[in-house]
PDB file of N, CA and C in Angstrom:
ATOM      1  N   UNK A   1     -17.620  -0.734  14.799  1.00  0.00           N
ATOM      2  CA  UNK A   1     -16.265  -1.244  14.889  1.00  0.00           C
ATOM      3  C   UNK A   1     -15.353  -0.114  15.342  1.00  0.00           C
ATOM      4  N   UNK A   2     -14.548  -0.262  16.595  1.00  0.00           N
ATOM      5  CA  UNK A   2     -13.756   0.637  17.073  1.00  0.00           C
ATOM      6  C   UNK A   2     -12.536   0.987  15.995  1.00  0.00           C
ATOM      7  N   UNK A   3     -11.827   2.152  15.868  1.00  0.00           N
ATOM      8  CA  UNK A   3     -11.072   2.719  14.741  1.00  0.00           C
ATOM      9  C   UNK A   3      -9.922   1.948  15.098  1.00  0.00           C
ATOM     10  N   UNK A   4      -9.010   1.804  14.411  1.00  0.00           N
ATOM     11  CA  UNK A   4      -8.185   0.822  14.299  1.00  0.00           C
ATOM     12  C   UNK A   4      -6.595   1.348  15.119  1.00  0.00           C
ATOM     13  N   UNK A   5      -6.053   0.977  16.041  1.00  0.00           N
ATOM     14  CA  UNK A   5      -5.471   1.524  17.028  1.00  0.00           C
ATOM     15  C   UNK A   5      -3.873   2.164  16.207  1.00  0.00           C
ATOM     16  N   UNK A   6      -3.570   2.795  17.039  1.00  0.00           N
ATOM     17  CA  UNK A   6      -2.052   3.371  16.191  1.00  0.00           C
ATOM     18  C   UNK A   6      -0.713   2.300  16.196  1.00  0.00           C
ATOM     19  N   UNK A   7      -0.232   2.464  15.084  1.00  0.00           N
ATOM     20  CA  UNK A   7       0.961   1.145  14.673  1.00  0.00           C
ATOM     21  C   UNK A   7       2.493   1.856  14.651  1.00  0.00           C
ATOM     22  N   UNK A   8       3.162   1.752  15.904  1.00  0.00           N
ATOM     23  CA  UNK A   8       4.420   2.380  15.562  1.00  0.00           C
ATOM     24  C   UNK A   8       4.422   3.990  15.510  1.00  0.00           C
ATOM     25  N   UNK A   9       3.310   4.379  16.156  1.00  0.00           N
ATOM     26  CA  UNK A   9       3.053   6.366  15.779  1.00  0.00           C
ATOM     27  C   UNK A   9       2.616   6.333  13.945  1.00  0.00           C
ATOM     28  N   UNK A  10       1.617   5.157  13.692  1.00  0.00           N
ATOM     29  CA  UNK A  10       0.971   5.197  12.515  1.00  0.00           C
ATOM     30  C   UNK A  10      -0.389   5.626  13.154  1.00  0.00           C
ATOM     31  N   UNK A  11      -0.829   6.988  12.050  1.00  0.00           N
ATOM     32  CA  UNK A  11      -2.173   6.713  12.056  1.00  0.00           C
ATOM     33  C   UNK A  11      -3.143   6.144  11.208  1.00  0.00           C
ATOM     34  N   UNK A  12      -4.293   5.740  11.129  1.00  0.00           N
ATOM     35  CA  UNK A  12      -4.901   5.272  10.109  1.00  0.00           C
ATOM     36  C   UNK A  12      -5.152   6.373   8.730  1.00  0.00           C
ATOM     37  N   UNK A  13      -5.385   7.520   9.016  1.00  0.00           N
ATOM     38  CA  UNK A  13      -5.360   8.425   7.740  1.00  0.00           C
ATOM     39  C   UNK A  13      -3.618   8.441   7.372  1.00  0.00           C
ATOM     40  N   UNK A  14      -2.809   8.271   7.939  1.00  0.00           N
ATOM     41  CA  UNK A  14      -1.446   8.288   7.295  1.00  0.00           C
ATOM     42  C   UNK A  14      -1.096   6.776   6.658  1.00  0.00           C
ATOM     43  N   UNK A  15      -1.362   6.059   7.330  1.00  0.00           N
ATOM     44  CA  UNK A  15      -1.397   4.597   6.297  1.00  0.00           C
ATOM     45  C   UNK A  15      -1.907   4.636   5.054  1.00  0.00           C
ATOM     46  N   UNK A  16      -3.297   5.126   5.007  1.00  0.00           N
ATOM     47  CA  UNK A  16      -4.302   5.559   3.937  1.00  0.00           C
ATOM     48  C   UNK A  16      -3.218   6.282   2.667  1.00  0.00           C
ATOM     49  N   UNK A  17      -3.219   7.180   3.466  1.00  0.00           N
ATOM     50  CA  UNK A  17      -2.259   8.330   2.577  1.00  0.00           C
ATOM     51  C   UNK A  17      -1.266   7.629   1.940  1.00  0.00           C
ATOM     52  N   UNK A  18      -0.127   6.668   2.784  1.00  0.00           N
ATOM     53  CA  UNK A  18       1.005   6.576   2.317  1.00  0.00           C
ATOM     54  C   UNK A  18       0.135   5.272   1.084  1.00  0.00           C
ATOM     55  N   UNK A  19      -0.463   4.496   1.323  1.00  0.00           N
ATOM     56  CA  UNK A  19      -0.687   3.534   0.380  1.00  0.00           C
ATOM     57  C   UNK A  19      -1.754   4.105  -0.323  1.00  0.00           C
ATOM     58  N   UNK A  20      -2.380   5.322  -0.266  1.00  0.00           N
ATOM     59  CA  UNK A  20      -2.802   5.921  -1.664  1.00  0.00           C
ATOM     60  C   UNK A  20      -1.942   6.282  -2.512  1.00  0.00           C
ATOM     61  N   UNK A  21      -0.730   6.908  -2.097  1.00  0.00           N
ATOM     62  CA  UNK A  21       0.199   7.150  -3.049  1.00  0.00           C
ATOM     63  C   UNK A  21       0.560   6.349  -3.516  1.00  0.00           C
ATOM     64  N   UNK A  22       0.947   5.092  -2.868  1.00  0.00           N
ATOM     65  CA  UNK A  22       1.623   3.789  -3.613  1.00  0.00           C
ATOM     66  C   UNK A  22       0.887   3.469  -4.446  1.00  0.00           C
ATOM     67  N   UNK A  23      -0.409   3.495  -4.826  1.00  0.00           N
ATOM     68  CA  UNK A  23      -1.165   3.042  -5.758  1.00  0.00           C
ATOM     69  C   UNK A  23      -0.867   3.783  -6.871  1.00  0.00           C
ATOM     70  N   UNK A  24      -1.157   5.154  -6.556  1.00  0.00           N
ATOM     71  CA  UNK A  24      -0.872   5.831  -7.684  1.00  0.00           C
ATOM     72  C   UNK A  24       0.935   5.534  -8.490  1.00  0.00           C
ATOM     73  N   UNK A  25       1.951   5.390  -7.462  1.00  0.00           N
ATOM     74  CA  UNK A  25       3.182   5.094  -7.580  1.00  0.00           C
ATOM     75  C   UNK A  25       2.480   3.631  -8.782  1.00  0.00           C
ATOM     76  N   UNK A  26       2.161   2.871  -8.688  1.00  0.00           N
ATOM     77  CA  UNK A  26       1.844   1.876  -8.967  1.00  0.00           C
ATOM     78  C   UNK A  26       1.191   1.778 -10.633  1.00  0.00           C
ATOM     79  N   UNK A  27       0.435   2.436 -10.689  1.00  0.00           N
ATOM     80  CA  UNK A  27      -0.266   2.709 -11.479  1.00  0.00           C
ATOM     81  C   UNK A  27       0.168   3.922 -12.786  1.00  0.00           C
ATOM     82  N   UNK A  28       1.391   4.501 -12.060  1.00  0.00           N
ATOM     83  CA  UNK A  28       1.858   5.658 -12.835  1.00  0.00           C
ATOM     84  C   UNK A  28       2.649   4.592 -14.050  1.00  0.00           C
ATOM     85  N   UNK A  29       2.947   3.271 -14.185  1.00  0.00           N
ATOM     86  CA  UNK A  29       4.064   3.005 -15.113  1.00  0.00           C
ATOM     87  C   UNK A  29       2.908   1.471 -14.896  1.00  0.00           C
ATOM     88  N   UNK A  30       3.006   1.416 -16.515  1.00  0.00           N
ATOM     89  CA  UNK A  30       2.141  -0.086 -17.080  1.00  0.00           C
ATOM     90  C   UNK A  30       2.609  -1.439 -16.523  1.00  0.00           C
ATOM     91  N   UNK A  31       3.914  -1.452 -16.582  1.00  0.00           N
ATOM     92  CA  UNK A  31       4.616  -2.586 -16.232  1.00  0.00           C
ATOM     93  C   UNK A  31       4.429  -2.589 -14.823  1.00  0.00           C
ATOM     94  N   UNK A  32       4.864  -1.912 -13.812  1.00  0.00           N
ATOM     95  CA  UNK A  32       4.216  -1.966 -12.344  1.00  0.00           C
ATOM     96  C   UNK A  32       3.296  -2.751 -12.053  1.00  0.00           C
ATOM     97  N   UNK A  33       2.050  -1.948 -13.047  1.00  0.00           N
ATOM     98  CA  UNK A  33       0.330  -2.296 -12.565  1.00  0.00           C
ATOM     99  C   UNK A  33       0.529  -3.406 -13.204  1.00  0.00           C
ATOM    100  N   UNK A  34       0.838  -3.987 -14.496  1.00  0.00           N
ATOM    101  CA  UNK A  34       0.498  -5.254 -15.161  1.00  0.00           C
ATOM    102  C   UNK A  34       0.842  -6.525 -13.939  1.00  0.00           C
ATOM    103  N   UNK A  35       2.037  -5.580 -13.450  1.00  0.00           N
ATOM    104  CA  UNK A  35       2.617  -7.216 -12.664  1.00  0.00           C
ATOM    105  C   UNK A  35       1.870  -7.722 -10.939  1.00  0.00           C
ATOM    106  N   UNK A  36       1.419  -5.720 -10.400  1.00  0.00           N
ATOM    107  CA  UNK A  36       0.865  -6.149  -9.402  1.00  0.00           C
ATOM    108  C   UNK A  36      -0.921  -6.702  -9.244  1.00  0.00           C
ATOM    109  N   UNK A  37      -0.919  -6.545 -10.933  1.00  0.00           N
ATOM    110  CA  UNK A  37      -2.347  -7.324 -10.819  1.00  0.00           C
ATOM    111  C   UNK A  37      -2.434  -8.580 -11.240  1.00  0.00           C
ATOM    112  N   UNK A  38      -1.296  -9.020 -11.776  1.00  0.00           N
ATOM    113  CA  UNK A  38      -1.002 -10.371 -12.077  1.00  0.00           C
ATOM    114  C   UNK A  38      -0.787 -10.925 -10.598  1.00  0.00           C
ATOM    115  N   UNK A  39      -0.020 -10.695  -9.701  1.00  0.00           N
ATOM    116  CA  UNK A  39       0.045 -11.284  -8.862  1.00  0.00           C
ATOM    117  C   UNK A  39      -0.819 -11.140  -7.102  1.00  0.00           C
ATOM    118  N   UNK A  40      -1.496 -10.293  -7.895  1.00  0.00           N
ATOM    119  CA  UNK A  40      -2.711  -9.939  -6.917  1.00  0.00           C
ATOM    120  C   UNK A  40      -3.992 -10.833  -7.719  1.00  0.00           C
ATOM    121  N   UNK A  41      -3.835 -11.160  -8.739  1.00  0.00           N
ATOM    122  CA  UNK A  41      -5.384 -11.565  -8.988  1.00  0.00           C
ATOM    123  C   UNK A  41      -5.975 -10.473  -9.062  1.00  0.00           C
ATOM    124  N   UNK A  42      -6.324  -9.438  -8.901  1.00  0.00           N
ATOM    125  CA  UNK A  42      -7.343  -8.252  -9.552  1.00  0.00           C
ATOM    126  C   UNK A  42      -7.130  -7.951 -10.601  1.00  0.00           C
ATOM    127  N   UNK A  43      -8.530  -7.490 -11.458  1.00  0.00           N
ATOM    128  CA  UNK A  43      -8.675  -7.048 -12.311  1.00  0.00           C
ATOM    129  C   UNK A  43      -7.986  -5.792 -12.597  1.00  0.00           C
ATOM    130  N   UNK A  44      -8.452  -5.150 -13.889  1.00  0.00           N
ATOM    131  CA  UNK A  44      -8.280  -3.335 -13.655  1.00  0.00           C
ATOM    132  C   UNK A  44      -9.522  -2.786 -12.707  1.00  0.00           C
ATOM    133  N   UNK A  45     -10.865  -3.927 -13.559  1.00  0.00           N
ATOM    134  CA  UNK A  45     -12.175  -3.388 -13.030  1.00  0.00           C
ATOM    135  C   UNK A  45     -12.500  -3.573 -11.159  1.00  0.00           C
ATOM    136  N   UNK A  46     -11.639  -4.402 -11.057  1.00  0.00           N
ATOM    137  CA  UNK A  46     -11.698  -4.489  -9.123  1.00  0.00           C
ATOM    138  C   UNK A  46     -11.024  -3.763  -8.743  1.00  0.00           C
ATOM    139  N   UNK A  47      -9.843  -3.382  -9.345  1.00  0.00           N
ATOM    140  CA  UNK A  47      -8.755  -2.736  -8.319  1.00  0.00           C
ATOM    141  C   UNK A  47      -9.376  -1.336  -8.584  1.00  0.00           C
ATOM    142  N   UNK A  48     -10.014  -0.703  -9.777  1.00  0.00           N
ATOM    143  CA  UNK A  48     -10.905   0.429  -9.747  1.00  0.00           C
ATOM    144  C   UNK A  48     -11.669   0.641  -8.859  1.00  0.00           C
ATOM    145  N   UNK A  49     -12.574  -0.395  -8.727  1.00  0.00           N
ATOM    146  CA  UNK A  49     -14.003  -0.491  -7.759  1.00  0.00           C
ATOM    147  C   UNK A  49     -13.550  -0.688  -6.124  1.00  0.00           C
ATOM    148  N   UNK A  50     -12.380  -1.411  -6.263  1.00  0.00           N
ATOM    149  CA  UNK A  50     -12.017  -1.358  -4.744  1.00  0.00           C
ATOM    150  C   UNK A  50     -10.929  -0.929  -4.588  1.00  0.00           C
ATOM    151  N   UNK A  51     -10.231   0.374  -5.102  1.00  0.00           N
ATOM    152  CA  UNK A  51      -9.186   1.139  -4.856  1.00  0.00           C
ATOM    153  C   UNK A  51      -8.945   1.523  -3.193  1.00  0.00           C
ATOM    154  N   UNK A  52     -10.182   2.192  -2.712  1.00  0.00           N
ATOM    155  CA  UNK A  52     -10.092   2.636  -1.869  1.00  0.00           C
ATOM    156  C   UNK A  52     -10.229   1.612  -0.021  1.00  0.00           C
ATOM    157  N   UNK A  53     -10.260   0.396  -0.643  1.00  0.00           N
ATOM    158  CA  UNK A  53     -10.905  -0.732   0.507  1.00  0.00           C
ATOM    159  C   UNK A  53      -9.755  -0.917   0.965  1.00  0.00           C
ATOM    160  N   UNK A  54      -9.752  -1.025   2.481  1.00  0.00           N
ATOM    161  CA  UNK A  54      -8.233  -1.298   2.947  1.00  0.00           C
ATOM    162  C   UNK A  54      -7.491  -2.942   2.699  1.00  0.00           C
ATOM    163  N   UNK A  55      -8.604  -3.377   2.337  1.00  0.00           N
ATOM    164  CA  UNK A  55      -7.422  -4.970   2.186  1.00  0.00           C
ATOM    165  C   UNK A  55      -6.827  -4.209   0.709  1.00  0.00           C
ATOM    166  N   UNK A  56      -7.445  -3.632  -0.080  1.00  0.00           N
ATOM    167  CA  UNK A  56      -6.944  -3.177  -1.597  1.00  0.00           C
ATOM    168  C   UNK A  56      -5.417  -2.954  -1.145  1.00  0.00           C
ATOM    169  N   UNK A  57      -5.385  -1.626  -0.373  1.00  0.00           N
ATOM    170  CA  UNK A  57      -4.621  -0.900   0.200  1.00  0.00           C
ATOM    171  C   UNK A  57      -3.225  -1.417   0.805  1.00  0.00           C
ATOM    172  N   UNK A  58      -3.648  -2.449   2.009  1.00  0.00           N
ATOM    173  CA  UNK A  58      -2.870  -3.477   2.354  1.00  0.00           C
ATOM    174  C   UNK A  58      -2.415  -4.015   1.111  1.00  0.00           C
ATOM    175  N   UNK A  59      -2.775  -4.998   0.031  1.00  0.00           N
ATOM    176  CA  UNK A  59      -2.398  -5.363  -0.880  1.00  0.00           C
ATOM    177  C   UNK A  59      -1.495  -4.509  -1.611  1.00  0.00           C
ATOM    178  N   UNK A  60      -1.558  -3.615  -2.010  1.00  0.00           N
ATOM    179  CA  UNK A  60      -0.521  -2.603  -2.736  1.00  0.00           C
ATOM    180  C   UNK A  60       0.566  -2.641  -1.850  1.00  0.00           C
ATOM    181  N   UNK A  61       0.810  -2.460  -0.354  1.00  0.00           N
ATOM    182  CA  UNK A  61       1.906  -1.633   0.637  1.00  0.00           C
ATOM    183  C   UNK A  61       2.592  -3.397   0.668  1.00  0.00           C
ATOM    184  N   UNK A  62       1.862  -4.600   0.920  1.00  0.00           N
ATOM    185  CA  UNK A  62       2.503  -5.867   0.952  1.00  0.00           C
ATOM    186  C   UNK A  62       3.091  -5.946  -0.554  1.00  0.00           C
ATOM    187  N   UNK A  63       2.295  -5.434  -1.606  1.00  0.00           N
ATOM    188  CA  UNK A  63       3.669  -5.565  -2.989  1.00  0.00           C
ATOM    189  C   UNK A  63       4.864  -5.176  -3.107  1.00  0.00           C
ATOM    190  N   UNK A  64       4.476  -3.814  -2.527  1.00  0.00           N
ATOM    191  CA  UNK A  64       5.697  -3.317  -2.046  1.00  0.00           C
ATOM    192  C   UNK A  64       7.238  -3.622  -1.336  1.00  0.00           C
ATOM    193  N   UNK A  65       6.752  -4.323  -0.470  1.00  0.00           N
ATOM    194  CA  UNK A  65       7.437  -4.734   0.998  1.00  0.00           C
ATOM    195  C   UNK A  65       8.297  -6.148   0.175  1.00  0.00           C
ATOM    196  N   UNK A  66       7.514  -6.733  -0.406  1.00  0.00           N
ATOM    197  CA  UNK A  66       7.699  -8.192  -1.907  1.00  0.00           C
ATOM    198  C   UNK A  66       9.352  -7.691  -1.971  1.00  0.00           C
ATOM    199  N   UNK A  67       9.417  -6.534  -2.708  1.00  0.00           N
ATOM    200  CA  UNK A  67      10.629  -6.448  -3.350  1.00  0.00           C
ATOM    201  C   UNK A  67      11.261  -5.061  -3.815  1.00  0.00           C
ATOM    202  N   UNK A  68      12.320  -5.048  -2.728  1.00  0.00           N
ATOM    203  CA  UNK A  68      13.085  -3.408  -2.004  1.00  0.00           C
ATOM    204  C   UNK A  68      12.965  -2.795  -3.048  1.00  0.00           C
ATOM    205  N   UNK A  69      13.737  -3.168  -4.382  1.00  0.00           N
ATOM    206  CA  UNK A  69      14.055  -1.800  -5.317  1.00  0.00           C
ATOM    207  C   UNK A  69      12.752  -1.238  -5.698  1.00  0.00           C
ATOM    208  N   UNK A  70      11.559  -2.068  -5.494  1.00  0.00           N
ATOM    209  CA  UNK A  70       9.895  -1.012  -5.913  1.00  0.00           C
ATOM    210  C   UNK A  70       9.817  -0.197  -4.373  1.00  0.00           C
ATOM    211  N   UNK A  71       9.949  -0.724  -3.514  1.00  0.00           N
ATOM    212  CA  UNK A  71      10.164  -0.201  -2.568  1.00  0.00           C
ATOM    213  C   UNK A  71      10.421   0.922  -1.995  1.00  0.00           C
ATOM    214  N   UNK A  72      12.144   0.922  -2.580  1.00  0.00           N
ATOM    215  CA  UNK A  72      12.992   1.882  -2.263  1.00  0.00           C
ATOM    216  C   UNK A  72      12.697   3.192  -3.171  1.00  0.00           C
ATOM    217  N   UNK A  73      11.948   3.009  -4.454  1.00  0.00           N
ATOM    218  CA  UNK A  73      12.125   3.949  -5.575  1.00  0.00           C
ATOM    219  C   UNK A  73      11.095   4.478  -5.196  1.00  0.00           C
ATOM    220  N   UNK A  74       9.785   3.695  -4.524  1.00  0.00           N
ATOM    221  CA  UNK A  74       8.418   4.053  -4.345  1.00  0.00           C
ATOM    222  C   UNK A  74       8.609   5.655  -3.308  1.00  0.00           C
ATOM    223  N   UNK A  75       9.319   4.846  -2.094  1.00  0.00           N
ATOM    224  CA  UNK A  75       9.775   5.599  -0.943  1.00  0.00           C
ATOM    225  C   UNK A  75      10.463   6.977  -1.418  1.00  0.00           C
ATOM    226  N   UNK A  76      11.453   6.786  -2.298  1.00  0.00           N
ATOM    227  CA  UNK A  76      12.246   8.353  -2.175  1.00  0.00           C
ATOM    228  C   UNK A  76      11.756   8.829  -3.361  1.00  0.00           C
ATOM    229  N   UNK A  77      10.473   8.477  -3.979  1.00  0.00           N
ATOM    230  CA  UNK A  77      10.115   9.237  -4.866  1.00  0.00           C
ATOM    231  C   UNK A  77       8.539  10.456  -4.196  1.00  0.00           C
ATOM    232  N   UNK A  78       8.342   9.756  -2.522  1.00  0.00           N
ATOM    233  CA  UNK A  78       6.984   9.894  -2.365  1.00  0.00           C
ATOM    234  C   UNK A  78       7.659  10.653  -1.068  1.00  0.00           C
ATOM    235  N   UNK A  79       9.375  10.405  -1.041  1.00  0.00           N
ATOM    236  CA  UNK A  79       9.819  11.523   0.389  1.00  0.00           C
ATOM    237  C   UNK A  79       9.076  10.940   1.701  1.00  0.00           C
ATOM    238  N   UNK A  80       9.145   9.577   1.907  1.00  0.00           N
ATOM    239  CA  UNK A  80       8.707   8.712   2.772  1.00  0.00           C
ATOM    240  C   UNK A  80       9.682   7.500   3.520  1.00  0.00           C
ATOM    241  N   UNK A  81       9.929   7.594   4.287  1.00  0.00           N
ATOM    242  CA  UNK A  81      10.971   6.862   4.887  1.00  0.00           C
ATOM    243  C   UNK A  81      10.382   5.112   4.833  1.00  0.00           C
ATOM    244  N   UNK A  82      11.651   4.175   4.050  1.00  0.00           N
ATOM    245  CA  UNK A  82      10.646   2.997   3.531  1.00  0.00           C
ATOM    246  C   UNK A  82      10.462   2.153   4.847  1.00  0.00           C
ATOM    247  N   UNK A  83      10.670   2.662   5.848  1.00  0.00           N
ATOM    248  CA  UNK A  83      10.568   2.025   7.223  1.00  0.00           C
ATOM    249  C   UNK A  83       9.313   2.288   7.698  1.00  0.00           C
ATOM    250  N   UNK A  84       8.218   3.640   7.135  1.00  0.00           N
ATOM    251  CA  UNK A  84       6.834   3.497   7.451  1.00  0.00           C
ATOM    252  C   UNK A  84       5.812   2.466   6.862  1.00  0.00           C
ATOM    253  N   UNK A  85       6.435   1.826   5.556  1.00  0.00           N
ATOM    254  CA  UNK A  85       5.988   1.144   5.349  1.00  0.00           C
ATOM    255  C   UNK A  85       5.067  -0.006   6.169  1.00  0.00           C
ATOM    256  N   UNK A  86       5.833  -0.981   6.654  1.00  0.00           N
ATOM    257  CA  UNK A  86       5.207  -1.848   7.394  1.00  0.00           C
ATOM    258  C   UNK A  86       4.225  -1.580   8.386  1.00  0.00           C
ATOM    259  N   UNK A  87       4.675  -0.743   9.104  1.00  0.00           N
ATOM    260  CA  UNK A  87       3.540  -0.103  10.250  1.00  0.00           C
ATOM    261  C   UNK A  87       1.879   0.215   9.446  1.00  0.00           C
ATOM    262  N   UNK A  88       2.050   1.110   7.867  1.00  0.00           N
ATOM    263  CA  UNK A  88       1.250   1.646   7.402  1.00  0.00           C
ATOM    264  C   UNK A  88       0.235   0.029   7.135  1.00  0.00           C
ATOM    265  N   UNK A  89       0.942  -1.150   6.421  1.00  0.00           N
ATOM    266  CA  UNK A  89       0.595  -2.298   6.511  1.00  0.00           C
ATOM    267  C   UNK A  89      -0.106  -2.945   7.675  1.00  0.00           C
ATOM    268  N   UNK A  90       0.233  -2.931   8.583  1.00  0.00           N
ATOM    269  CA  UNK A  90       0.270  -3.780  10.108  1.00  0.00           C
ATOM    270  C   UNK A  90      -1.654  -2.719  10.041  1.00  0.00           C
ATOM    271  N   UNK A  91      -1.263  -1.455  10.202  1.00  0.00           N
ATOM    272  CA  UNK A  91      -2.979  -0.849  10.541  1.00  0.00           C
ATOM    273  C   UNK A  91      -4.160  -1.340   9.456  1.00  0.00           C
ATOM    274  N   UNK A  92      -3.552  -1.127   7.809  1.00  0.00           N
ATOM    275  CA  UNK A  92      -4.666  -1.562   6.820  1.00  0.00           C
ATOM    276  C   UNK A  92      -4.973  -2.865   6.846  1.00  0.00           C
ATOM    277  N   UNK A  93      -4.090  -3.805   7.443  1.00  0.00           N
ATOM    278  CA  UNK A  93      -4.711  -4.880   7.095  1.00  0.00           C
ATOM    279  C   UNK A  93      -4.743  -5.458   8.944  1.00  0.00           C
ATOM    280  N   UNK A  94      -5.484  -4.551   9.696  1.00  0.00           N
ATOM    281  CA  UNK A  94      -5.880  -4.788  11.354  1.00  0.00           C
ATOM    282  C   UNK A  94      -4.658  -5.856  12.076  1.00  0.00           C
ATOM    283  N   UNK A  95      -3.510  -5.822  11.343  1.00  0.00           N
ATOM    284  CA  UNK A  95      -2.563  -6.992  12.867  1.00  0.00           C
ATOM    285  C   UNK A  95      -2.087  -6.166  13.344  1.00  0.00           C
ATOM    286  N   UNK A  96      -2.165  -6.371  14.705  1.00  0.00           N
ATOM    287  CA  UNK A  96      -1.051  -5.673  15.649  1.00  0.00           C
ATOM    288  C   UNK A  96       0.487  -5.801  15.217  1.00  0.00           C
ATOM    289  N   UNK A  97       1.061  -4.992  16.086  1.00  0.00           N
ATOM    290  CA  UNK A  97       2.468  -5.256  15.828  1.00  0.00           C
ATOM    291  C   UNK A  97       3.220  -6.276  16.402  1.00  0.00           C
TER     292      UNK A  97
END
């Protein structure tokens, strides 16, 4: 499978990156994780086992995108402009722009 083309001057290790952090962003405070696994349907034990899978990934950066103020706090806490967001989205989960 050819590597997944660049989104907006996204690369695929910077998508990675930015929605590894979001996870961790995610995961740093109970209430966060309780709600994005409630509304993800994953477990603790899936989102463990498939932390690193890009639909996972995608899934975290689309919670995000859900609703600005996780968003916005995610963004200037991670020194990330919340406008990379989507692009980082558009590559993990393969749509073009």
């Amino acid at each position: 499978m050819d590597a997944p083309a660049k989104s907006a001057g996204m690369t695929a290790e910077a998508a990675e990156s930015i929605a590894a952090s979001a996870l961790a962003f995610l995961t740093d405070d109970r209430r966060r994780l309780i709600r994005f696994l409630s509304l993800t349907g994953l477990t603790p034990e899936a989102l463990m086992r498939e932390a690193a899978a890009p639909s996972t990934l995608a899934a975290v950066l689309e919670h995000l995108l859900e609703e600005e103020s996780l968003l916005l706090t995610f963004a200037a806490g991670a020194g990330i402009r919340p406008a990379d967001i989507a692009p980082a989205l558009r590559l993990l989960s393969g749509k073009s722009a």
